[in-house]
N, C-alpha and C. Protein backbone atom coordinates (compact mmCIF):
# COMPACT_ATOMS: atom_id res chain seq x y z
N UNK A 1 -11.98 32.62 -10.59
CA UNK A 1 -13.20 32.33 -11.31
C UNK A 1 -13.90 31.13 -10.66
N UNK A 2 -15.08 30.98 -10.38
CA UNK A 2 -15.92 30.05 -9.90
C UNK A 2 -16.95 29.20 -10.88
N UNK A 3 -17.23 28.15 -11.05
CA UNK A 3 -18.25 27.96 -11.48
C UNK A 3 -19.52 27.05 -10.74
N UNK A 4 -20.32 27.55 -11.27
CA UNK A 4 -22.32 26.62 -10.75
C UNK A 4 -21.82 25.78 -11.97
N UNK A 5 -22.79 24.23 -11.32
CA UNK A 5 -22.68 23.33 -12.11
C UNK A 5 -23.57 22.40 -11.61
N UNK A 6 -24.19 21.99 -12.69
CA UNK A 6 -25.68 20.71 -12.46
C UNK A 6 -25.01 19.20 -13.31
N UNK A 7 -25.02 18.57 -12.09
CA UNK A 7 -24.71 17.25 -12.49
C UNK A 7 -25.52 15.98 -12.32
N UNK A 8 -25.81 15.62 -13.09
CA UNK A 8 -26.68 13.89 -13.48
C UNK A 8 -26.10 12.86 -12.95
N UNK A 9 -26.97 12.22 -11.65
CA UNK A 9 -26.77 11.17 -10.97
C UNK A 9 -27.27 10.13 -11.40
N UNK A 10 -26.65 8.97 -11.16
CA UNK A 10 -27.55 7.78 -11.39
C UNK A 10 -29.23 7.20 -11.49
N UNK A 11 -29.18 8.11 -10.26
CA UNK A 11 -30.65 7.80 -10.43
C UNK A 11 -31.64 9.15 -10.62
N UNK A 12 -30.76 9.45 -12.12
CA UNK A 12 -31.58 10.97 -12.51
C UNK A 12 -31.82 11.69 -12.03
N UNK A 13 -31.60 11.68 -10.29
CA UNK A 13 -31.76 13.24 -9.76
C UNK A 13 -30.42 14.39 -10.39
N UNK A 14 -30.64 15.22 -9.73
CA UNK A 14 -29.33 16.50 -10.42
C UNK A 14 -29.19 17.42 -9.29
N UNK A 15 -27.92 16.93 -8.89
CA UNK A 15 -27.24 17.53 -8.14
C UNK A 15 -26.31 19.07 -8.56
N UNK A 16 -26.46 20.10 -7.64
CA UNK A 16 -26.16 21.37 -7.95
C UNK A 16 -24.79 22.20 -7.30
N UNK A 17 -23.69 22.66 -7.14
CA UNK A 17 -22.80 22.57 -6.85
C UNK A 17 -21.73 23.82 -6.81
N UNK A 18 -20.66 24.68 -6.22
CA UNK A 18 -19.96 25.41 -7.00
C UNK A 18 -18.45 24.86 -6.77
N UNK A 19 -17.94 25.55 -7.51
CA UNK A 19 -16.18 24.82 -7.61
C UNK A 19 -15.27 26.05 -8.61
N UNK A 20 -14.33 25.93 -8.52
CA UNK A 20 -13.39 26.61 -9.38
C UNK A 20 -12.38 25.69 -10.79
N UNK A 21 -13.17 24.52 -10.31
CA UNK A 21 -12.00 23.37 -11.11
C UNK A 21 -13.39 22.36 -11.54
N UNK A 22 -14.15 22.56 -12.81
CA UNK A 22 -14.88 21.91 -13.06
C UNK A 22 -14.64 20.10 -13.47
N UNK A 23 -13.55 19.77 -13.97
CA UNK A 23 -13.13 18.86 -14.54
C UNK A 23 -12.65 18.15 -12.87
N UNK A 24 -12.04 18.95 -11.90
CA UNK A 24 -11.64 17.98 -10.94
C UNK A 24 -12.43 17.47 -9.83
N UNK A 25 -13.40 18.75 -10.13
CA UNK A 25 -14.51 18.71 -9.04
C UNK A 25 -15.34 17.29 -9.73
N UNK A 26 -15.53 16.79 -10.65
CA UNK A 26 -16.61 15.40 -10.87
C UNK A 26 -15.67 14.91 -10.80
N UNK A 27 -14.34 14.84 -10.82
CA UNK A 27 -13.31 13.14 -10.91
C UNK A 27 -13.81 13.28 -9.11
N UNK A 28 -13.78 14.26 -8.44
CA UNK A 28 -13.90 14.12 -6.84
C UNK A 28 -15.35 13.32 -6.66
N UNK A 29 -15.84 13.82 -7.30
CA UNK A 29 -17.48 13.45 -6.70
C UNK A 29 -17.41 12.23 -7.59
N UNK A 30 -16.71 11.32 -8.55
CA UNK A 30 -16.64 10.07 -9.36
C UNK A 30 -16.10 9.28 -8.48
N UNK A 31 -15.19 9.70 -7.59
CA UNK A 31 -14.46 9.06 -6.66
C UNK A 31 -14.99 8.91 -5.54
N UNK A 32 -16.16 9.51 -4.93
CA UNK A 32 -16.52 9.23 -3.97
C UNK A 32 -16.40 10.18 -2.75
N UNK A 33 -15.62 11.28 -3.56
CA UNK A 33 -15.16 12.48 -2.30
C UNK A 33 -15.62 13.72 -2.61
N UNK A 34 -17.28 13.87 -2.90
CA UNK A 34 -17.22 15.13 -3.22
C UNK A 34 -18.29 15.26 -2.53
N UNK A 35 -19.13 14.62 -1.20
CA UNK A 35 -20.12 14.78 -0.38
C UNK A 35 -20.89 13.59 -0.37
N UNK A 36 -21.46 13.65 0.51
CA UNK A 36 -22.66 12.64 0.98
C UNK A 36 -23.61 12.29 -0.27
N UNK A 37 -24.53 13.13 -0.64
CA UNK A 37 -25.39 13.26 -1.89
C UNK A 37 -24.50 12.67 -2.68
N UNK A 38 -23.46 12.94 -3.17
CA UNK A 38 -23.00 12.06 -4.72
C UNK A 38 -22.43 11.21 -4.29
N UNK A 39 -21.81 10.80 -3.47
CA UNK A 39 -21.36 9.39 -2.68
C UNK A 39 -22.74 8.52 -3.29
N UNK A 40 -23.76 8.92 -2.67
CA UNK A 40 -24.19 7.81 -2.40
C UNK A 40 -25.43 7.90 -3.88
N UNK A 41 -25.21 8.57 -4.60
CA UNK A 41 -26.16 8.35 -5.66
C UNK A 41 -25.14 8.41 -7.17
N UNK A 42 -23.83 8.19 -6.94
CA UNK A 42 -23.23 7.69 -7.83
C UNK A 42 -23.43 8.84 -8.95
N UNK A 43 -22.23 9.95 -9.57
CA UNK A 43 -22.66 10.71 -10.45
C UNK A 43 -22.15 9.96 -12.37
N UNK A 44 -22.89 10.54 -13.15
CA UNK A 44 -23.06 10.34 -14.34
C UNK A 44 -22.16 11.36 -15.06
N UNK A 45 -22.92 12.87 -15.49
CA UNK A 45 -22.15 13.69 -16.12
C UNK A 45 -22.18 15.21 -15.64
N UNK A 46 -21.53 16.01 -16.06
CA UNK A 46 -22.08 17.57 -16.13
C UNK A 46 -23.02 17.69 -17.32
N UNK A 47 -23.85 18.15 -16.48
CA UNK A 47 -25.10 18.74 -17.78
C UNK A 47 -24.77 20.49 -17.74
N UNK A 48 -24.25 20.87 -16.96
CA UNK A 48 -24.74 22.52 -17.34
C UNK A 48 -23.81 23.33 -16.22
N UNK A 49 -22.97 24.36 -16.92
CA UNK A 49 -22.36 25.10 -16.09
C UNK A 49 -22.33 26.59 -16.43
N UNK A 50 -22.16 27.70 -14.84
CA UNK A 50 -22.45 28.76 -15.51
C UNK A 50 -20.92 29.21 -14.88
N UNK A 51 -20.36 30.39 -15.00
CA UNK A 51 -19.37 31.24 -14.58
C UNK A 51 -19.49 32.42 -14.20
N UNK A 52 -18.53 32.67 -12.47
CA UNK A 52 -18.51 33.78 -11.68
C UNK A 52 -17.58 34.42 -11.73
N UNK A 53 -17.69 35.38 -11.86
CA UNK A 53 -16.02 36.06 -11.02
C UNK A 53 -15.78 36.12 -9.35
N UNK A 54 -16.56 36.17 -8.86
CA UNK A 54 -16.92 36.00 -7.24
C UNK A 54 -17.43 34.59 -6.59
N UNK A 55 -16.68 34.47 -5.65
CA UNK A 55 -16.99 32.77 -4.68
C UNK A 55 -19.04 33.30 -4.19
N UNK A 56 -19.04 34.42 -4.11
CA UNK A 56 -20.31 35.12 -3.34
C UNK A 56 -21.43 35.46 -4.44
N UNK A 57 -21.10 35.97 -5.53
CA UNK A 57 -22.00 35.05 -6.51
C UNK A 57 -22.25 34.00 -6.90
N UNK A 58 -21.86 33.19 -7.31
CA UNK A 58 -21.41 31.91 -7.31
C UNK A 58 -22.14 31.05 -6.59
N UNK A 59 -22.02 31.47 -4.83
CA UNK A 59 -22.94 30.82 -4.05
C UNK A 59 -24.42 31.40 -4.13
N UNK A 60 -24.93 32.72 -4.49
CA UNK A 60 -26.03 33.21 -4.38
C UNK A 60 -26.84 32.12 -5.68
N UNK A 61 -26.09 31.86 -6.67
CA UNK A 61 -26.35 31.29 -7.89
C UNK A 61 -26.73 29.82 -7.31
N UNK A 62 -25.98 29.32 -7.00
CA UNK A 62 -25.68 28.00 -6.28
C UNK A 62 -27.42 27.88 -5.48
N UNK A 63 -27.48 28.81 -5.00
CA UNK A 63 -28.80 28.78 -3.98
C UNK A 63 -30.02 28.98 -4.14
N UNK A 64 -30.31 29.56 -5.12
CA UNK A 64 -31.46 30.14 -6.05
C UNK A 64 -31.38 28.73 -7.55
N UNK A 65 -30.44 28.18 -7.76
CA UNK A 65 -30.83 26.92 -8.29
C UNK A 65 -31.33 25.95 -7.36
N UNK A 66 -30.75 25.85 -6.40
CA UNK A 66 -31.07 24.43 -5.39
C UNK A 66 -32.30 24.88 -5.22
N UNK A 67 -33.11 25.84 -4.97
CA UNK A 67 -34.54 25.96 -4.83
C UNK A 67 -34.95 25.81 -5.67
N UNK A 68 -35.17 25.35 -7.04
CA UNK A 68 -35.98 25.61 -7.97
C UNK A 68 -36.71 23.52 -8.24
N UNK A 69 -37.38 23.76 -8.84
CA UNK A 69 -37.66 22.20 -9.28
C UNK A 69 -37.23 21.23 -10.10
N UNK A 70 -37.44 20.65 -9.95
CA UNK A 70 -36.41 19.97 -11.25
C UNK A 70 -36.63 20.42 -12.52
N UNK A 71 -38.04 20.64 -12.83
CA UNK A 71 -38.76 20.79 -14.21
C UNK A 71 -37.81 22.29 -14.83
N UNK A 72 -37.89 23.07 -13.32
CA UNK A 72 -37.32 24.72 -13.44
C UNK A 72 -35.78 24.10 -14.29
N UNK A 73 -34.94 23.28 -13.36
CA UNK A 73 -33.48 22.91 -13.74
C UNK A 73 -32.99 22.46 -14.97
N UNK A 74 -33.95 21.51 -15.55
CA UNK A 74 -34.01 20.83 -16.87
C UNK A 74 -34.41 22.05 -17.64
N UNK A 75 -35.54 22.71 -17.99
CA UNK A 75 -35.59 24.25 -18.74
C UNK A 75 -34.35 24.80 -18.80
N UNK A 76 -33.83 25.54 -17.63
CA UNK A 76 -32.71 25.96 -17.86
C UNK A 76 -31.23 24.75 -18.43
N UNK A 77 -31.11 23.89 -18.73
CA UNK A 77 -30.29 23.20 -19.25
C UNK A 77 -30.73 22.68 -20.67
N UNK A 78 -31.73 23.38 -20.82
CA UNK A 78 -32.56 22.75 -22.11
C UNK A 78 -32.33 24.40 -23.14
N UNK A 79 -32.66 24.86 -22.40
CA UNK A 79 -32.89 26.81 -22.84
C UNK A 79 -31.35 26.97 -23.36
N UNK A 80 -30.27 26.77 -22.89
CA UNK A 80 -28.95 27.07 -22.85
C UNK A 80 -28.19 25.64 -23.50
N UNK A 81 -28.58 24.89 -23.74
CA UNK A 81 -27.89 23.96 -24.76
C UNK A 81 -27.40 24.36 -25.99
N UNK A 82 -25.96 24.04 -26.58
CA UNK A 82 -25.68 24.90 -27.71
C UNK A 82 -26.31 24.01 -29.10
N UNK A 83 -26.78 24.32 -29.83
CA UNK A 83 -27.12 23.74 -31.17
C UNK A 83 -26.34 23.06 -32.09
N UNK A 84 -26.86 22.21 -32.29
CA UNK A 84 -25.43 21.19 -33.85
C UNK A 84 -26.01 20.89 -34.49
């Protein structure tokens, strides 16, 4: 199982991502080892994750978010928020 995942950097940009281990994949990128981009802009939280059964969806997903705008990214994390 794979998951897409949008994560909140320090300086409010939102970084986009896939992994199979959501919880270890931000202690990596908290630590400093999960790429260049979150190295150096310090991450905050997961805002939003989706689930694959395929590494090849997953990345198609992965890629068709990274193009979109931020405004597009926030909608979709806004659209899919659960209610309380």
């Amino acid at each position: 199982m794979y998951f897409v995942y949008l994560i909140e950097c320090s300086d409010k940009s939102i970084y986009t991502g896939i992994t199979t281990d959501i919880e270890r994949r931000f202690r990596e990128h908290s630590l400093g080892r999960g790429g260049a981009y979150t190295r150096s802009k310090r991450v905050k939280k997961v805002l939003y994750t989706e689930q694959y059964p395929t590494r090849n969806e997953a990345l198609k997903r992965e890629a068709q978010i990274k193009s979109w705008r931020r405004e597009k990214k926030l909608n979709l994390i806004k659209i899919n928020k659960p209610i309380i």
